[in-house]
C-alpha atoms as a PDB file:
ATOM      1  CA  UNK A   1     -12.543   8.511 -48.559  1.00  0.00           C
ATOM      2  CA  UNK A   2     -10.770   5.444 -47.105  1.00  0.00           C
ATOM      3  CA  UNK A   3      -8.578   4.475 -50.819  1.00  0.00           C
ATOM      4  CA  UNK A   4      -6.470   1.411 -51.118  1.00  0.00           C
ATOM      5  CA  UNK A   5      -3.410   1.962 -53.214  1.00  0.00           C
ATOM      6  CA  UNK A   6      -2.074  -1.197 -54.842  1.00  0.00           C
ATOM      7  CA  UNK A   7       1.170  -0.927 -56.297  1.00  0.00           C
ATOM      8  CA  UNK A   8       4.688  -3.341 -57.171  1.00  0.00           C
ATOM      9  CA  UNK A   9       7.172  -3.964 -54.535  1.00  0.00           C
ATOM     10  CA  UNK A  10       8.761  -7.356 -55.386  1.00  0.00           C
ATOM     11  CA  UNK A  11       8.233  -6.605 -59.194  1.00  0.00           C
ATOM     12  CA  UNK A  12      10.163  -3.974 -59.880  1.00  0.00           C
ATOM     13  CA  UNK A  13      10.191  -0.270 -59.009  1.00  0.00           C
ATOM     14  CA  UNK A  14      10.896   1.766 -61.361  1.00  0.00           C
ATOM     15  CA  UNK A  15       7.349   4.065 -61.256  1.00  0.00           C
ATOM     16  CA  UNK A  16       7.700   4.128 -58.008  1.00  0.00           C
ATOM     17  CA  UNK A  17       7.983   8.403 -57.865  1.00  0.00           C
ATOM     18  CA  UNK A  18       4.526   8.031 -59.038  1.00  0.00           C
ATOM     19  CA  UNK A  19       2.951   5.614 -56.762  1.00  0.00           C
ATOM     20  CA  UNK A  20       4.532   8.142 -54.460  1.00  0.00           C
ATOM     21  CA  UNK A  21       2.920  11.251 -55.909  1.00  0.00           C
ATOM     22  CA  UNK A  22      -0.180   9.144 -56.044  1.00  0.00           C
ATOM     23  CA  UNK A  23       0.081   8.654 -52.335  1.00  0.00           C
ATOM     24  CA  UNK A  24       0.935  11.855 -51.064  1.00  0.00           C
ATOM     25  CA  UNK A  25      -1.440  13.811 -53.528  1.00  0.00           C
ATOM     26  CA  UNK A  26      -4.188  11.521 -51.774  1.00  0.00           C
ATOM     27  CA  UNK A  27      -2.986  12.185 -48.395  1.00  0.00           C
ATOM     28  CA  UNK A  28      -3.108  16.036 -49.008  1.00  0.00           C
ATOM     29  CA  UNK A  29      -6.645  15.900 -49.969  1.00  0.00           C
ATOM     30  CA  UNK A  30      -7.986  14.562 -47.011  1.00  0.00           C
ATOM     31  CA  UNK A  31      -8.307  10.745 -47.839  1.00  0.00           C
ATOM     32  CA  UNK A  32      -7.268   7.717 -45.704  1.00  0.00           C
ATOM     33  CA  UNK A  33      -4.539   5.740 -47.230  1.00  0.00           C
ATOM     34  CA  UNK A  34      -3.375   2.427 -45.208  1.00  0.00           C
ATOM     35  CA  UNK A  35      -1.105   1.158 -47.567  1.00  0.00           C
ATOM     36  CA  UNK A  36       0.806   4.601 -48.048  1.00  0.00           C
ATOM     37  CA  UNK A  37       3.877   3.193 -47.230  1.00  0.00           C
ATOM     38  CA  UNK A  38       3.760   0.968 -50.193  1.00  0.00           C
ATOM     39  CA  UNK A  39       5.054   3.715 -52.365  1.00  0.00           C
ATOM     40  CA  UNK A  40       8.173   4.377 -50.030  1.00  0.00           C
ATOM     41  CA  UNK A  41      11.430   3.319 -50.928  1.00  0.00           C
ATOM     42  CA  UNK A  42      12.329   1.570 -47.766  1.00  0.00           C
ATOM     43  CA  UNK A  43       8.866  -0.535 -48.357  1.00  0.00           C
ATOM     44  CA  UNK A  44      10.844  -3.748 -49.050  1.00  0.00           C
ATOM     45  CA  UNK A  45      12.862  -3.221 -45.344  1.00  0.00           C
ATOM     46  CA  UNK A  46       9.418  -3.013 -43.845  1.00  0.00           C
ATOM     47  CA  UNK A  47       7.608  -5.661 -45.600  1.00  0.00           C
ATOM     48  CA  UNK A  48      10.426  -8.274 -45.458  1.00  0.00           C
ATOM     49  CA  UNK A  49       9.951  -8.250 -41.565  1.00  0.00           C
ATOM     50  CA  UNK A  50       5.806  -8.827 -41.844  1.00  0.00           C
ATOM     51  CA  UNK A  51       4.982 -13.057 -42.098  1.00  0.00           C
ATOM     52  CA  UNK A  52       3.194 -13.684 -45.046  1.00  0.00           C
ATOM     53  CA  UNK A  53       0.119 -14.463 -43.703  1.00  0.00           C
ATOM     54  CA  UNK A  54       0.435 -11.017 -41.579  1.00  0.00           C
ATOM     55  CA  UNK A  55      -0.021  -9.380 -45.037  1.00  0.00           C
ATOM     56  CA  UNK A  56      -2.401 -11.034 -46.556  1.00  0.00           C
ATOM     57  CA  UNK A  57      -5.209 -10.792 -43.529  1.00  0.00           C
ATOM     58  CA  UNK A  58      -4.156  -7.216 -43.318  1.00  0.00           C
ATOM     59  CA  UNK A  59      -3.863  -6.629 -46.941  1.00  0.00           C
ATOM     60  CA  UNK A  60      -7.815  -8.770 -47.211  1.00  0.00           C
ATOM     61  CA  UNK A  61      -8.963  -6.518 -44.334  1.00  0.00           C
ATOM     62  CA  UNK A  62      -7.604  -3.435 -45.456  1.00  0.00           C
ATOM     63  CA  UNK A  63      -9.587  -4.263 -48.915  1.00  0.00           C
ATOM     64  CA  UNK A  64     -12.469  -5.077 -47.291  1.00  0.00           C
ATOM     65  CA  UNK A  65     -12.835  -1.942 -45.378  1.00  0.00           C
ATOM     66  CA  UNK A  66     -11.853   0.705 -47.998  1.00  0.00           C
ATOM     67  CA  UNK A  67     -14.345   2.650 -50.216  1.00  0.00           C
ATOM     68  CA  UNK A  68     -11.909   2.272 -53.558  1.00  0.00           C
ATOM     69  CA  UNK A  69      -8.996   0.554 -54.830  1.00  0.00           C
ATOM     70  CA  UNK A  70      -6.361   2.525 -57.208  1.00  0.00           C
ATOM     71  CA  UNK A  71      -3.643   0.584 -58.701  1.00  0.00           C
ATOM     72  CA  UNK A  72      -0.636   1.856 -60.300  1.00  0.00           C
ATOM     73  CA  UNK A  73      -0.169  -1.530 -62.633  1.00  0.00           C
ATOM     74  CA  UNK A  74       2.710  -0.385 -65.487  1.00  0.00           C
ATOM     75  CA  UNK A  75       4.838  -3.398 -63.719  1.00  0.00           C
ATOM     76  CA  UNK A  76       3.181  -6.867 -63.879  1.00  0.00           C
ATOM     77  CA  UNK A  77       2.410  -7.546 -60.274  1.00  0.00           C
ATOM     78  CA  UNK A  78       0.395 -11.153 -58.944  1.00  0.00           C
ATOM     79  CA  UNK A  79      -0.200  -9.008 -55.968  1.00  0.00           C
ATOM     80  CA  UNK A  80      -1.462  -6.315 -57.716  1.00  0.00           C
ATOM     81  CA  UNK A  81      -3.605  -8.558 -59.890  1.00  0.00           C
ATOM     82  CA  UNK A  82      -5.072 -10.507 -56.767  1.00  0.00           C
ATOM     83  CA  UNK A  83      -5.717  -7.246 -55.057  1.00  0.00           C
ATOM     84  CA  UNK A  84      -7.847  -6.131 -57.947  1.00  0.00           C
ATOM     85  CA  UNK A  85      -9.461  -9.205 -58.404  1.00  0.00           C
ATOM     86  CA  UNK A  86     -11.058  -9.441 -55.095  1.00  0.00           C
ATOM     87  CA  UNK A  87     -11.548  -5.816 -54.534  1.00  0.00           C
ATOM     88  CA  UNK A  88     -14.139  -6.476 -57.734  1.00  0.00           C
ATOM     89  CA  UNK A  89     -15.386  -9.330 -56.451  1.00  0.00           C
ATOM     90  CA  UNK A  90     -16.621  -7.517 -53.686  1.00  0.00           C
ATOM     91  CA  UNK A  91     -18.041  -4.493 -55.772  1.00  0.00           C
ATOM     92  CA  UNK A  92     -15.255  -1.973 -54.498  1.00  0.00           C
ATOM     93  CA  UNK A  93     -14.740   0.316 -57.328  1.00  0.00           C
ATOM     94  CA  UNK A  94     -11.189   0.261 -58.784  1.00  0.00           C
ATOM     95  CA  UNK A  95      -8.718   2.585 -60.671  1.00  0.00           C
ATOM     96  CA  UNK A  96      -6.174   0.436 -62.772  1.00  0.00           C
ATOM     97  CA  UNK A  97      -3.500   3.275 -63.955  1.00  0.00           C
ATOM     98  CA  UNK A  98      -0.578   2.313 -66.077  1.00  0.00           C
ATOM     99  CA  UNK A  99       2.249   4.115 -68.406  1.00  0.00           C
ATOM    100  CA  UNK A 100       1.151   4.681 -72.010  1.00  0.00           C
ATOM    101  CA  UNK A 101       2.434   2.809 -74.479  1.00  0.00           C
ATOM    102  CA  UNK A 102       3.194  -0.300 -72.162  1.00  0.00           C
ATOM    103  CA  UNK A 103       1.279  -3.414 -72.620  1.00  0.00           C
ATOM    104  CA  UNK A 104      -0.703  -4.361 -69.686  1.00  0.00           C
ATOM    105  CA  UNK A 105      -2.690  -7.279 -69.240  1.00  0.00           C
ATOM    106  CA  UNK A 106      -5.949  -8.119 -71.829  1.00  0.00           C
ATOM    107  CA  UNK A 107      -7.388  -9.577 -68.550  1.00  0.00           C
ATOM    108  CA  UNK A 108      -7.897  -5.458 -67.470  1.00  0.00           C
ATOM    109  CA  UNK A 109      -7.591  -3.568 -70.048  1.00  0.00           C
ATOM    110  CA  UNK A 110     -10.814  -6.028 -71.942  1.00  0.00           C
ATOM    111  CA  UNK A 111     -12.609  -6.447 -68.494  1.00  0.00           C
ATOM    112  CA  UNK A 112     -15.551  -4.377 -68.743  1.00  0.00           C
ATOM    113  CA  UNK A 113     -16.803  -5.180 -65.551  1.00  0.00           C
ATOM    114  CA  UNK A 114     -19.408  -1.831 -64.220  1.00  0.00           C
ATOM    115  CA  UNK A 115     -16.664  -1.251 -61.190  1.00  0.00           C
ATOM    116  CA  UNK A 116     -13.054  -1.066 -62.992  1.00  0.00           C
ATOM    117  CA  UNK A 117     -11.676   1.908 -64.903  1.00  0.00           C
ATOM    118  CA  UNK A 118      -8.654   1.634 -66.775  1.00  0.00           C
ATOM    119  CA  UNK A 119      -6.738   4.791 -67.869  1.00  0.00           C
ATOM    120  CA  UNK A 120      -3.308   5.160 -69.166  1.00  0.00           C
ATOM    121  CA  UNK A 121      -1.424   8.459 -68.114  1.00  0.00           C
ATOM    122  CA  UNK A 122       1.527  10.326 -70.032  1.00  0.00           C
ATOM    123  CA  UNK A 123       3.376  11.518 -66.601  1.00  0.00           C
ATOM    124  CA  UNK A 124       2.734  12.407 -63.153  1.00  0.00           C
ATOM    125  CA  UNK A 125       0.762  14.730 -63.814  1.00  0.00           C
ATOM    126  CA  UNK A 126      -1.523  13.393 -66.305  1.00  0.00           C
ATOM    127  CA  UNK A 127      -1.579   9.976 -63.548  1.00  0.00           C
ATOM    128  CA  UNK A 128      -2.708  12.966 -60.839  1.00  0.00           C
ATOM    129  CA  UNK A 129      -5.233  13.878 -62.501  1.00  0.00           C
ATOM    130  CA  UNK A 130      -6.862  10.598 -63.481  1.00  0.00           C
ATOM    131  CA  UNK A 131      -6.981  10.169 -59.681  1.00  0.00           C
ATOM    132  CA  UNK A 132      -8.347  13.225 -58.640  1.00  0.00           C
ATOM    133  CA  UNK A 133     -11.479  12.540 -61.545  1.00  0.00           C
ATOM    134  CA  UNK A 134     -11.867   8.860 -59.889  1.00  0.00           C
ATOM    135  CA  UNK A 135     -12.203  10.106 -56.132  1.00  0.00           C
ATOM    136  CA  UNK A 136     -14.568  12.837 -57.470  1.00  0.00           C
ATOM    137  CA  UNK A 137     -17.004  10.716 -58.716  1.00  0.00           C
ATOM    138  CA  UNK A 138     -20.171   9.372 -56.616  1.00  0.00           C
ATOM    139  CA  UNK A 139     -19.267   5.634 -55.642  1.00  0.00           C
ATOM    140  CA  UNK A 140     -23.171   4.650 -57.350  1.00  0.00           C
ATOM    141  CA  UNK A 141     -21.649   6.078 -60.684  1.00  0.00           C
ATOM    142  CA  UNK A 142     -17.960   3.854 -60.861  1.00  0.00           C
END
């Protein structure tokens, strides 16, 4: 499976050990991640020396061919958001995972749009495994 992984990078970083465990436990498996390197620390060396527009028709295209979108969203991201947004509008089914007990936006966690799951996770672990249940599933049934 060919999985987009949304995460912050101007934000904040402070999940980022599990945007990397995310990553890597998806790479393991077998699945096609282009934005790995998202979830590296040295992400903001690499990024700051891509043009804007360089990321977003990559970022767009990247989206576009992918068969899923996960998103770690526990920091508020525009990115993030905008990334979500238009994999949805272009039915790509989309895993929005965030820290329990933090408030996250009412625009995902009341969207009930037939594409978008929303899950909260208590650690790593717990984030893991709400992964491994989304890439399980049939595309048809997300």
């Amino acid at each position: 499976m060919n999985i987009y992984f949304a995460c912050s990078i101007t934000g904040g970083r402070q999940y980022e050990p599990v945007y990397q465990a995310i990553t890597h436990q998806l790479l393991a498996e077998g699945h096609q991640v282009p934005t790995a390197h998202l979830a590296e620390s040295s992400v903001k060396v690499y990024e700051a020396s891509v043009d804007p527009r360089q990321v977003y028709e990559r970022d767009i295209t990247w989206i576009q061919k992918c068969d899923a979108l996960i998103a770690e969203v526990s920091t508020p991201s525009h990115g993030v958001g905008y990334e979500v947004s238009f994999a949805l509008s272009i039915s790509k089914p989309v895993l929005c995972l965030y820290q329990d007990g933090l408030v996250v936006s009412k625009m995902l966690t009341g969207n009930t749009h037939s594409n978008l799951k929303v899950k909260a996770y208590q650690g790593v672990d717990d984030a893991l495994a709400a992964v491994r249940e989304f890439v399980s599933l049939p595309l048809v049934d997300l």
